[in-house]
N, C-alpha and C. Protein backbone atom coordinates (compact mmCIF):
# COMPACT_ATOMS: atom_id res chain seq x y z
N UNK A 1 -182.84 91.60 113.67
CA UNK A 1 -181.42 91.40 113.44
C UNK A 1 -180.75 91.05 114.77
N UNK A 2 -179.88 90.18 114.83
CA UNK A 2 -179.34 89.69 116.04
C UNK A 2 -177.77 89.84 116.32
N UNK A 3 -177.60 91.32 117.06
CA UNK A 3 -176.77 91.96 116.87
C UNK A 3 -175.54 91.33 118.19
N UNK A 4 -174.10 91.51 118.40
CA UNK A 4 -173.38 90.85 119.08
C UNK A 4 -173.46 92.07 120.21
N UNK A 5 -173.37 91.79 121.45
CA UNK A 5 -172.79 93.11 122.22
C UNK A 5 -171.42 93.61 122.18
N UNK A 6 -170.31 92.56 122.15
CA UNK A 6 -169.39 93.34 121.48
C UNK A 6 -168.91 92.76 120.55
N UNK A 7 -167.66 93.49 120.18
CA UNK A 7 -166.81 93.00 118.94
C UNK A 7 -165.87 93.19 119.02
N UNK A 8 -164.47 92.19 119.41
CA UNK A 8 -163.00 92.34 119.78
C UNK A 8 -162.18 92.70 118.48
N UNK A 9 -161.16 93.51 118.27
CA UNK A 9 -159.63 93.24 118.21
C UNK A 9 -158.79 93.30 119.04
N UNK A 10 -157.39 92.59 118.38
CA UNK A 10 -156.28 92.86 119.29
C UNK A 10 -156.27 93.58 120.48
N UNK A 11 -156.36 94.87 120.71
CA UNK A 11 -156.64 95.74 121.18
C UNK A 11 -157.62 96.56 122.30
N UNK A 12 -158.92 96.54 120.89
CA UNK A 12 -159.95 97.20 121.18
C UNK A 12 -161.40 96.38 121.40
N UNK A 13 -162.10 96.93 122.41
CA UNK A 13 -163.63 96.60 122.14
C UNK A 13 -164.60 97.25 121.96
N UNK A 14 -165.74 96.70 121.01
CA UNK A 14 -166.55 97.69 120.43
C UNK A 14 -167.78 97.13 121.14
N UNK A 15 -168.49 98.03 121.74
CA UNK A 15 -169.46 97.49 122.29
C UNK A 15 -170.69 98.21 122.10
N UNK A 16 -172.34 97.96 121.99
CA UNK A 16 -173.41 98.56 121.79
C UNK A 16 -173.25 99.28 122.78
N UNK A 17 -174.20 100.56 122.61
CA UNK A 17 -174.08 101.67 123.47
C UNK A 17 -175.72 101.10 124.69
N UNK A 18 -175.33 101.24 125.68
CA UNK A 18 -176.61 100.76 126.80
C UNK A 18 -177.27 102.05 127.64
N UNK A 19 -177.92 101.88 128.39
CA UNK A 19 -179.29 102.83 128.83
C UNK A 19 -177.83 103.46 129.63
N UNK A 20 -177.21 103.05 130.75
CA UNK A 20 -175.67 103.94 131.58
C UNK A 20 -174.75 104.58 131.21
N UNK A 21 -175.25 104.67 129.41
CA UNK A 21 -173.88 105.25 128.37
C UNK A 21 -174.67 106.69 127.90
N UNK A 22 -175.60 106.89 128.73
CA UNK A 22 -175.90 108.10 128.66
C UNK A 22 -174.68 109.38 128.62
N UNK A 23 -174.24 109.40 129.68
CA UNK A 23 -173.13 110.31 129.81
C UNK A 23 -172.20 110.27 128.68
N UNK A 24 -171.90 109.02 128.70
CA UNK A 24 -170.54 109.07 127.57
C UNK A 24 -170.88 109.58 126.16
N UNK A 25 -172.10 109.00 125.77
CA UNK A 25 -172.59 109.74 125.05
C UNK A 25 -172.81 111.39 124.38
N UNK A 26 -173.41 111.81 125.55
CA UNK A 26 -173.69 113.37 125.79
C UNK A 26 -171.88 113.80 125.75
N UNK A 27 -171.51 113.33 126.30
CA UNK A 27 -169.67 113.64 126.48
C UNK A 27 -169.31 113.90 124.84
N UNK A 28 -169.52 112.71 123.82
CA UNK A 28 -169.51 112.95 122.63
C UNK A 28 -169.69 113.56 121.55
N UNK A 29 -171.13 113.83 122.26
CA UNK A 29 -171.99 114.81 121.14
C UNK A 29 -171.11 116.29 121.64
N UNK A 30 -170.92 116.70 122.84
CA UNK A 30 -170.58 118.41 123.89
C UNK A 30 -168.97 118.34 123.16
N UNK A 31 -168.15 117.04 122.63
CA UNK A 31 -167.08 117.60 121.88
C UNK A 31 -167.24 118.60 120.60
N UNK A 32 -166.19 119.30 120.62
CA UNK A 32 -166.43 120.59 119.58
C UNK A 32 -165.64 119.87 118.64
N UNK A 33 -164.61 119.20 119.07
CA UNK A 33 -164.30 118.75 117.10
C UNK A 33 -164.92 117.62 116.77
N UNK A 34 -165.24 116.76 117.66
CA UNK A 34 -166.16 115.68 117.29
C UNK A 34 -167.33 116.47 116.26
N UNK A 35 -167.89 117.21 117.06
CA UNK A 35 -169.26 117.74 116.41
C UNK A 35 -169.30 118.75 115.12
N UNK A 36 -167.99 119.10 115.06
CA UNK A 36 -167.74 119.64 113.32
C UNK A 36 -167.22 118.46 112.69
N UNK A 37 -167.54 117.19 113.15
CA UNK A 37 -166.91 116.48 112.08
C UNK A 37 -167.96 115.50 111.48
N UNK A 38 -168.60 115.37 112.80
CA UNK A 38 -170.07 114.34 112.19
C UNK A 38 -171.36 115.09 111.89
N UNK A 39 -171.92 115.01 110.90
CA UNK A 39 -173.09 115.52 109.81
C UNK A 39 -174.47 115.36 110.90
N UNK A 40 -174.41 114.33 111.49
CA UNK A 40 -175.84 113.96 112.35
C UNK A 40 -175.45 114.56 113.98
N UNK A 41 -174.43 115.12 114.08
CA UNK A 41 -174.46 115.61 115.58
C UNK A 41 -174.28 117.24 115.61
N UNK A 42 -174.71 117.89 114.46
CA UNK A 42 -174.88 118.88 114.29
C UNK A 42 -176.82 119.16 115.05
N UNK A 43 -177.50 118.20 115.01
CA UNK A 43 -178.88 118.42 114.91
C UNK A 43 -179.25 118.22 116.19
N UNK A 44 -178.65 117.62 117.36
CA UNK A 44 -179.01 116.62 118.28
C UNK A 44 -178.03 117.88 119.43
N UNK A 45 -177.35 118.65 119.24
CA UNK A 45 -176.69 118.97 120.51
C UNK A 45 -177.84 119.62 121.33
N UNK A 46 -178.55 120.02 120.98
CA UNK A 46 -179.57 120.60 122.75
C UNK A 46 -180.08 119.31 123.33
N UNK A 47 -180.05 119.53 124.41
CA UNK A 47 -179.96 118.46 125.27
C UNK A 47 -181.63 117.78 125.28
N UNK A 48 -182.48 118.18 124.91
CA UNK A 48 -183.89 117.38 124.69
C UNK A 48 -183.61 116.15 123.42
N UNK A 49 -182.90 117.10 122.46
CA UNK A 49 -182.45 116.20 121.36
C UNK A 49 -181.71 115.07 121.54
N UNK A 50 -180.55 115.51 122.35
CA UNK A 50 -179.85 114.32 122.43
C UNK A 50 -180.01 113.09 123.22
N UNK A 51 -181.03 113.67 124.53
CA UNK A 51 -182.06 112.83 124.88
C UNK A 51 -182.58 111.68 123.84
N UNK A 52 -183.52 111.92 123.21
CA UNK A 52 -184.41 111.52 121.95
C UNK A 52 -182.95 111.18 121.53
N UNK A 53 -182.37 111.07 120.93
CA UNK A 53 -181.59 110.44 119.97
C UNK A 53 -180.68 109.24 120.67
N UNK A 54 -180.00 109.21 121.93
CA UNK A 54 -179.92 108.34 122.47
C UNK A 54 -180.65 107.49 122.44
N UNK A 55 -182.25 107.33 123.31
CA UNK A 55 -182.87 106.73 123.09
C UNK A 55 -183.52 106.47 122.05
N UNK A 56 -183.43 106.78 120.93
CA UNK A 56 -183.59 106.16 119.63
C UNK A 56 -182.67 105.15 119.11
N UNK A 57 -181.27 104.75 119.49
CA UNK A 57 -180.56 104.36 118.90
C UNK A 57 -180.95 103.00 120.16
N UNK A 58 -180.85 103.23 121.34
CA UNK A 58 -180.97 101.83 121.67
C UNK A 58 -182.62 101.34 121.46
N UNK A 59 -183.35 101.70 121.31
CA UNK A 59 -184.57 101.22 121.16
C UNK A 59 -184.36 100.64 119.29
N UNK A 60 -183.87 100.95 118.77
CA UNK A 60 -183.43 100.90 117.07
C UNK A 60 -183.06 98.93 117.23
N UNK A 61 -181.92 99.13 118.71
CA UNK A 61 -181.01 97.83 118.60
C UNK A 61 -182.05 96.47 118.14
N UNK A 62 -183.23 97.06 118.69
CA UNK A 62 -184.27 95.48 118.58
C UNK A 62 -185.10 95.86 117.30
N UNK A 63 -184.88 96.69 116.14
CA UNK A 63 -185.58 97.09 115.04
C UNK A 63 -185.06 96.09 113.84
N UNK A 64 -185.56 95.73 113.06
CA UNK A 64 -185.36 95.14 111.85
C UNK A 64 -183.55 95.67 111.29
N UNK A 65 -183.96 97.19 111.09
CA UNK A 65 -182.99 97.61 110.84
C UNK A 65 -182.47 98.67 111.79
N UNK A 66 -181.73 98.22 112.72
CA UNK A 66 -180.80 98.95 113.93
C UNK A 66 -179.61 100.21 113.35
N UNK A 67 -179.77 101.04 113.86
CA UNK A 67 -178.33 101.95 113.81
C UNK A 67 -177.55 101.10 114.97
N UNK A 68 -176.49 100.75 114.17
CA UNK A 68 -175.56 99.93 115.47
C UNK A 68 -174.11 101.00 115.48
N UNK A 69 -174.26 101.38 116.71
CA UNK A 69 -173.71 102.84 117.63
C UNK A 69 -172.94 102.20 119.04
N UNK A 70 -171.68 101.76 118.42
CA UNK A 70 -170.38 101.60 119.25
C UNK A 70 -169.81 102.05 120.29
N UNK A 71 -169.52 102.05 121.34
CA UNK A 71 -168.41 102.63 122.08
C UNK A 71 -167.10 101.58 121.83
N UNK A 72 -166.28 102.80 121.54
CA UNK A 72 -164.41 101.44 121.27
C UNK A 72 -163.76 101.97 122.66
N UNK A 73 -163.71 100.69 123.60
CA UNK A 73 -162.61 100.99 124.56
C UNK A 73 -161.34 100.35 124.13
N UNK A 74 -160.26 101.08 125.12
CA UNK A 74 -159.12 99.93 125.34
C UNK A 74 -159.57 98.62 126.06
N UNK A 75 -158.91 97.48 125.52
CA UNK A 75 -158.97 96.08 126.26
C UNK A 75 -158.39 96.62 127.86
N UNK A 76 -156.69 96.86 127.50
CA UNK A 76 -155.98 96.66 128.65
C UNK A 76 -156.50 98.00 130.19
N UNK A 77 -156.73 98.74 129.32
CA UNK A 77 -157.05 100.21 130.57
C UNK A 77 -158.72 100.36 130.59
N UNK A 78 -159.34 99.62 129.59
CA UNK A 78 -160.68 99.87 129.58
C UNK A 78 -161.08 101.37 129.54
N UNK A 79 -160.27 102.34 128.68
CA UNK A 79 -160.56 103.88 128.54
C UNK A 79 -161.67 103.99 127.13
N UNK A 80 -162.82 104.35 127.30
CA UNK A 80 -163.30 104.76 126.11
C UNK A 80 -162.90 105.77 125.67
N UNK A 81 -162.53 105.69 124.20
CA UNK A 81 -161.70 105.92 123.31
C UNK A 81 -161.73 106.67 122.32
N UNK A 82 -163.58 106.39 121.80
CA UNK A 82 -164.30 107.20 120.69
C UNK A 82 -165.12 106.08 120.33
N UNK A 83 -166.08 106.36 119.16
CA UNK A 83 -166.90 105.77 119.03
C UNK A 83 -167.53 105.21 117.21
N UNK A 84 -168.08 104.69 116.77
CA UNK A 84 -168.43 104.23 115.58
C UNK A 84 -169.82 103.60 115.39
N UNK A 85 -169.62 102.89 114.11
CA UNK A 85 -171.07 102.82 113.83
C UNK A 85 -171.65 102.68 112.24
N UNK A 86 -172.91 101.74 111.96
CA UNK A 86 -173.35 101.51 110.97
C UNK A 86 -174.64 102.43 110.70
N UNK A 87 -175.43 103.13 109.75
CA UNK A 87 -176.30 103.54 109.76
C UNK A 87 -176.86 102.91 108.45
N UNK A 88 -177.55 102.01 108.75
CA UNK A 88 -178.73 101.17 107.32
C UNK A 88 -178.92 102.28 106.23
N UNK A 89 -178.90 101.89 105.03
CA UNK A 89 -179.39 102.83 104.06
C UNK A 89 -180.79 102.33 103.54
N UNK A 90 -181.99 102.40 103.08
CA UNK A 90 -182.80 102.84 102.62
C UNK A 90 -183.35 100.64 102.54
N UNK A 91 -182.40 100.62 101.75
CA UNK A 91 -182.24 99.31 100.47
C UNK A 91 -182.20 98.21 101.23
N UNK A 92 -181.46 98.30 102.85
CA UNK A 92 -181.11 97.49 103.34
C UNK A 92 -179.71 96.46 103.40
N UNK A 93 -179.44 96.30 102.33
CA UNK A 93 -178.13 96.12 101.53
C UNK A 93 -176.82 96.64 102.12
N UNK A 94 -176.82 98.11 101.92
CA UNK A 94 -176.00 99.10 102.27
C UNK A 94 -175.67 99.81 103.49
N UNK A 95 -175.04 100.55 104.22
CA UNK A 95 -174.81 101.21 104.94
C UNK A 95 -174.22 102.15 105.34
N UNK A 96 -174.35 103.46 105.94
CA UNK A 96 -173.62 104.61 106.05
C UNK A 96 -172.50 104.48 107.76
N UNK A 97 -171.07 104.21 107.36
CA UNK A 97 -170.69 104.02 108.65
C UNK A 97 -169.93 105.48 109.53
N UNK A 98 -169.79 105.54 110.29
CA UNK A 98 -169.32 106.98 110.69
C UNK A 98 -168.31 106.44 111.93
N UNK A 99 -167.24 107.45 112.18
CA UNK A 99 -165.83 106.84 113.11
C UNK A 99 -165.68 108.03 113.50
N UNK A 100 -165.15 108.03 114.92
CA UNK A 100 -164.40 109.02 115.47
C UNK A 100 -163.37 109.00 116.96
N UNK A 101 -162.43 109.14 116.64
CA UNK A 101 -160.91 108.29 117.96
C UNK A 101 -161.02 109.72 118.72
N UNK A 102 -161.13 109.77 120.40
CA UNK A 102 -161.28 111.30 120.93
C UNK A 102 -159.75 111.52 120.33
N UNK A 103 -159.59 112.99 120.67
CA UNK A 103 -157.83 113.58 119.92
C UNK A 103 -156.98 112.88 121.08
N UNK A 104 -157.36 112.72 122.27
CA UNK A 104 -156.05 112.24 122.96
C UNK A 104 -155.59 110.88 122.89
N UNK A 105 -156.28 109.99 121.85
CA UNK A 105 -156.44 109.08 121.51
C UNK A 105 -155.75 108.36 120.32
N UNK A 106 -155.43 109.59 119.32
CA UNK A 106 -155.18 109.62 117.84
C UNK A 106 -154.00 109.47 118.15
N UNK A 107 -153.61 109.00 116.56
CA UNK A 107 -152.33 108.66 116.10
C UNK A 107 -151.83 107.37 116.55
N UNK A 108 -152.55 106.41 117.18
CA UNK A 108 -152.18 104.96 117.63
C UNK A 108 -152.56 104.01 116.87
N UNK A 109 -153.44 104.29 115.34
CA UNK A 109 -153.67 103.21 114.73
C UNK A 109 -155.13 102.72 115.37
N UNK A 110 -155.79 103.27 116.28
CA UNK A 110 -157.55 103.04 116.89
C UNK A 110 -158.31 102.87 115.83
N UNK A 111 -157.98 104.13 115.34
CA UNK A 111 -159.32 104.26 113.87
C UNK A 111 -159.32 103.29 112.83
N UNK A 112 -158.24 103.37 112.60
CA UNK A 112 -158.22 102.02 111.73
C UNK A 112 -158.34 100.87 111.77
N UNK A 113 -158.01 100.28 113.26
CA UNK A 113 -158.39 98.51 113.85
C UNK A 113 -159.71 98.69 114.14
N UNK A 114 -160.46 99.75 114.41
CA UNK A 114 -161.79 99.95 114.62
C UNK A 114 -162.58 99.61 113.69
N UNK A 115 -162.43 100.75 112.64
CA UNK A 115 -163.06 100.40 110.77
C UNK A 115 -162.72 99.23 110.23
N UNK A 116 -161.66 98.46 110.41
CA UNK A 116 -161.09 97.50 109.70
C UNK A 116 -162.15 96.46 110.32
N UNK A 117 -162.40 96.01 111.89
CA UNK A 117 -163.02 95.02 112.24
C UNK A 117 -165.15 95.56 112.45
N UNK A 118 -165.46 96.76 112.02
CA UNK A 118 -166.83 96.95 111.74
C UNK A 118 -166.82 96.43 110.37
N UNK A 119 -166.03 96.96 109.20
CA UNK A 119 -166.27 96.49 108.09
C UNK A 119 -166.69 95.21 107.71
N UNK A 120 -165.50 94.60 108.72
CA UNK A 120 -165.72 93.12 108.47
C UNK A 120 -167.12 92.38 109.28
N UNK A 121 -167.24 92.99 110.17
CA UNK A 121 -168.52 92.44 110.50
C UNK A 121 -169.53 92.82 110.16
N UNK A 122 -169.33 94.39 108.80
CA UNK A 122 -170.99 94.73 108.21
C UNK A 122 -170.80 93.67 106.98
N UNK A 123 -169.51 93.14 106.33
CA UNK A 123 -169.16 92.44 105.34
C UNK A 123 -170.27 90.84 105.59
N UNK A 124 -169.36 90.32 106.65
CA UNK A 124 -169.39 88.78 107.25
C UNK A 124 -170.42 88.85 107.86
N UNK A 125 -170.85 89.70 108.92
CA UNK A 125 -171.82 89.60 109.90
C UNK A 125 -173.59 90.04 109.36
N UNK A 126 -173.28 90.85 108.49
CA UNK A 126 -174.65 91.43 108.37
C UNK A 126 -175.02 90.99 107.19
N UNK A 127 -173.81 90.64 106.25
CA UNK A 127 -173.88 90.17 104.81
C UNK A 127 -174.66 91.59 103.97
N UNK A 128 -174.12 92.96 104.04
CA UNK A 128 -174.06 94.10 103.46
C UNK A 128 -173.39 93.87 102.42
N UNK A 129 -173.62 94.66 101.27
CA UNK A 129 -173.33 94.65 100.16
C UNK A 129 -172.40 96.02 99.58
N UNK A 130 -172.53 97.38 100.52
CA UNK A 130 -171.64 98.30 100.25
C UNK A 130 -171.59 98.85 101.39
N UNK A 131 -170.48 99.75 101.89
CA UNK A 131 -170.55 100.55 102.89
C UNK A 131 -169.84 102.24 102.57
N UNK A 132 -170.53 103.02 103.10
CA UNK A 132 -170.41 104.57 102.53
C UNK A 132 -170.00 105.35 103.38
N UNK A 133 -169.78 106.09 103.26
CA UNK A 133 -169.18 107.31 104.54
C UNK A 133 -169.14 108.57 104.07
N UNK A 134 -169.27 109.65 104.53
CA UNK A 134 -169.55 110.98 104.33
C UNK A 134 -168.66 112.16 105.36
N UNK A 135 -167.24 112.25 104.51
CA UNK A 135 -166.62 112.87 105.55
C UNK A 135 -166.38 114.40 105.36
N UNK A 136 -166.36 115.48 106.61
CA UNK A 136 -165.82 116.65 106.60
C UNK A 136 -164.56 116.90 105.77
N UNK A 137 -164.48 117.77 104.46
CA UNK A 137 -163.16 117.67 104.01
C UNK A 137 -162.12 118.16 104.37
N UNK A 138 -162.21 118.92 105.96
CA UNK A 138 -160.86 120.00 106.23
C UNK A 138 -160.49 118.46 106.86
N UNK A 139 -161.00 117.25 107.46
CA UNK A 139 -161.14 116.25 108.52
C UNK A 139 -159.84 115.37 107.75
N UNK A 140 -159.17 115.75 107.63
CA UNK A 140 -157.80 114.56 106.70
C UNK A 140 -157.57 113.94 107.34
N UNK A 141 -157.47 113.44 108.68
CA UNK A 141 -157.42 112.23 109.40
C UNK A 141 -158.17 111.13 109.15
N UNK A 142 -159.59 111.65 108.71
CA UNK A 142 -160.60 110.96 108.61
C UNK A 142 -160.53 110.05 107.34
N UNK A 143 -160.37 111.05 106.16
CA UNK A 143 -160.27 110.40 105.28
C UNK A 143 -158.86 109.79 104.73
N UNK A 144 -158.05 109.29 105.29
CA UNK A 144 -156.53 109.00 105.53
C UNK A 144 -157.39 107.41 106.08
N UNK A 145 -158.00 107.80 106.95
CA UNK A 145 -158.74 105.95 107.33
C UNK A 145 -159.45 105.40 106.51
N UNK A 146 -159.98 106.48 105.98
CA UNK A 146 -161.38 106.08 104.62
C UNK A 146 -160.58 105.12 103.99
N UNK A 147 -158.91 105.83 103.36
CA UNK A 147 -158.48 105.38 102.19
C UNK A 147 -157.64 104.24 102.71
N UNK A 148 -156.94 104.32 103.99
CA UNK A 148 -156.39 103.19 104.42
C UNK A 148 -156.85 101.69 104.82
N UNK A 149 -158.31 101.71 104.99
CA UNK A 149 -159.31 100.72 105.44
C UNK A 149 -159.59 100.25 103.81
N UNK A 150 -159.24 100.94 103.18
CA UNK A 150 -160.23 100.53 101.60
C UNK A 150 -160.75 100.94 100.82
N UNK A 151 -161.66 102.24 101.23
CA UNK A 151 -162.72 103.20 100.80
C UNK A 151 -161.71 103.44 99.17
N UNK A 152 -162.76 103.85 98.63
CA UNK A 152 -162.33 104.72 97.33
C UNK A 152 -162.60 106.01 97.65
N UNK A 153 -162.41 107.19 97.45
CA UNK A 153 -163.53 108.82 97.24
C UNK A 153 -163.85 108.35 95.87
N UNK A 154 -165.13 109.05 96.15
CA UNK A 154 -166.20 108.76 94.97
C UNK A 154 -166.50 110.54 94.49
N UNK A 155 -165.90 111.77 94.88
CA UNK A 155 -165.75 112.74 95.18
C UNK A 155 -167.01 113.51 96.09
N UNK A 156 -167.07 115.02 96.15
CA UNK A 156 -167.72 115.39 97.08
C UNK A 156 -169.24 115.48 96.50
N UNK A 157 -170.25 115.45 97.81
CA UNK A 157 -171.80 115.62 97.93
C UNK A 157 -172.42 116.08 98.39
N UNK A 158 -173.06 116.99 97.91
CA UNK A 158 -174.20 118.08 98.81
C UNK A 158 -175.05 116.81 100.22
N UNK A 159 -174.88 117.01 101.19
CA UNK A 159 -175.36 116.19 102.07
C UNK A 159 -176.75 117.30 102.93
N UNK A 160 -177.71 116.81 102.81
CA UNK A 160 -179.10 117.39 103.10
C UNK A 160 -178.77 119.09 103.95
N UNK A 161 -178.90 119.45 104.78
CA UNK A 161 -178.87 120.73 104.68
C UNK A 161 -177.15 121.64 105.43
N UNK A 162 -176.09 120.30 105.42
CA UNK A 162 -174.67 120.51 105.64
C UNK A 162 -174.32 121.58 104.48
N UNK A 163 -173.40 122.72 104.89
CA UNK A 163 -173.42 123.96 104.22
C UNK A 163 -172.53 123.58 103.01
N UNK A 164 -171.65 122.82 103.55
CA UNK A 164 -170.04 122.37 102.68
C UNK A 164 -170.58 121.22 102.18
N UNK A 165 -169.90 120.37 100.99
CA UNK A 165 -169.86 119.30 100.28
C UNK A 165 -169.22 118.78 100.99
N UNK A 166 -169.36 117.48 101.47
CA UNK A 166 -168.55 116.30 101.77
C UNK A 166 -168.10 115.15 101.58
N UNK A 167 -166.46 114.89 101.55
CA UNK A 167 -165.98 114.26 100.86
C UNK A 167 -166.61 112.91 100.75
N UNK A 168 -167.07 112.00 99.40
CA UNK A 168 -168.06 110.53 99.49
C UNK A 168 -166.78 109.54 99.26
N UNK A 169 -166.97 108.48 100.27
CA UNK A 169 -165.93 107.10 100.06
C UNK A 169 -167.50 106.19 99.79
N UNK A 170 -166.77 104.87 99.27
CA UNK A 170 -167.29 103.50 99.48
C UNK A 170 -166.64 102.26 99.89
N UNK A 171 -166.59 101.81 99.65
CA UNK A 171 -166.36 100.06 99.71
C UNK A 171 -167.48 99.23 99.30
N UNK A 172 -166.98 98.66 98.23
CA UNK A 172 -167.91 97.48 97.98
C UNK A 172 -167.68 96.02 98.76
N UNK A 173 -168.51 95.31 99.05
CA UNK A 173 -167.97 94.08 99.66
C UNK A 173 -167.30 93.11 98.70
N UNK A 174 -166.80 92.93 97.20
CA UNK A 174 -166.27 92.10 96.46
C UNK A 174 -164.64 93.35 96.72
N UNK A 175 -164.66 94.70 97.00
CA UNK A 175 -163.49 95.04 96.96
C UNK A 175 -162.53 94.56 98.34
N UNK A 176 -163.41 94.48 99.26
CA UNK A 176 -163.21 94.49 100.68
C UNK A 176 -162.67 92.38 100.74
N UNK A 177 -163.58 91.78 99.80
CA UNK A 177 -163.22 90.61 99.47
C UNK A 177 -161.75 90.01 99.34
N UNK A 178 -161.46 90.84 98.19
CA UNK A 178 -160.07 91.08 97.34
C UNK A 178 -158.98 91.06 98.34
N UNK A 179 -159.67 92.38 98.99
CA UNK A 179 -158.50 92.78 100.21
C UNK A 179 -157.93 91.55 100.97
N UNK A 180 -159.20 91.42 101.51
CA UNK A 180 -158.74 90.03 102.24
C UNK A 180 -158.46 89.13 102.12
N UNK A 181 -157.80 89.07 100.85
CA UNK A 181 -157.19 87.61 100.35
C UNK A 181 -155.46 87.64 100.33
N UNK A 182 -155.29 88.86 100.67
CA UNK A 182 -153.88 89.30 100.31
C UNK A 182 -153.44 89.54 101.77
């Protein structure tokens, strides 16, 4: 798959995460609300793990099917910002995407120019056929983007060994279509 290094809006840039984004990384995972909010960074915080999982994701970038794992800076201050991301489902077709704006960050509309321009490039770029998300339900920010980007809730899902049900969105790409005609 021949993935872009970054991906502009207005705004923001989304860029693959590289071998020097170590830190920022680890910075991500060592957040405490970040890490009650994402399902896969519950597993990875000891630091051997997150080792291994870093380097899984860029070694992934040259795989058939890549986890493509974002950093979103500002254009103008170049501050990384928070981070995003596609995770392939099974089928190939599909994908599980995951978002998160750090808190000093929120409330500027990030999350949403973020999701709005991955979508479109798992839509246009990858030619995906659905995209899914799996959010914390105390996380109402989160899913406030789910629903503002498009998503439907599809309601909640036992997610592999996560204690709580979490809330399920989608998007289909003929809904995401629609959208964009208007």
């Amino acid at each position: 798959m021949n993935l872009p290094n970054q991906i502009e809006t207005k705004r923001l840039i989304l860029r693959l995460f590289n071998q020097d984004d170590f830190e920022v990384f680890s910075n991500i995972i060592e957040d405490d609300v970040i890490s009650n909010n994402l399902k896969f960074v519950l597993k990875i915080k000891p630091e051997k793990n997150k080792t291994s999982f870093f380097r899984s994701i860029i070694d992934s970038y040259s795989s058939k099917h890549p986890i493509i794992a974002l950093i979103v800076s500002t254009k103008q201050e170049g501050n990384n910002i928070g981070f995003c991301g596609l995770i392939p489902l099974e089928n190939g077709s599909e994908a599980e995407t995951f978002y998160t704006v750090f808190p000093k960050y929120r409330g500027y509309g990030y999350a949403i120019e973020t999701m709005k321009k991955l979508i479109e490039f798992a839509f246009k770029g990858l030619n995906l056929t659905r995209i899914i998300t799996f959010l914390h339900p105390t996380n109402t920010k989160a899913w406030k983007v789910a629903e503002r980007i498009g998503m439907k809730y599809l309601g909640h899902k036992q997610i592999n060994d996560i204690s709580s049900k979490a809330m399920y969105f989608s998007l289909e790409k003929t809904e995401f279509e629609a959208q964009s005609d208007y």
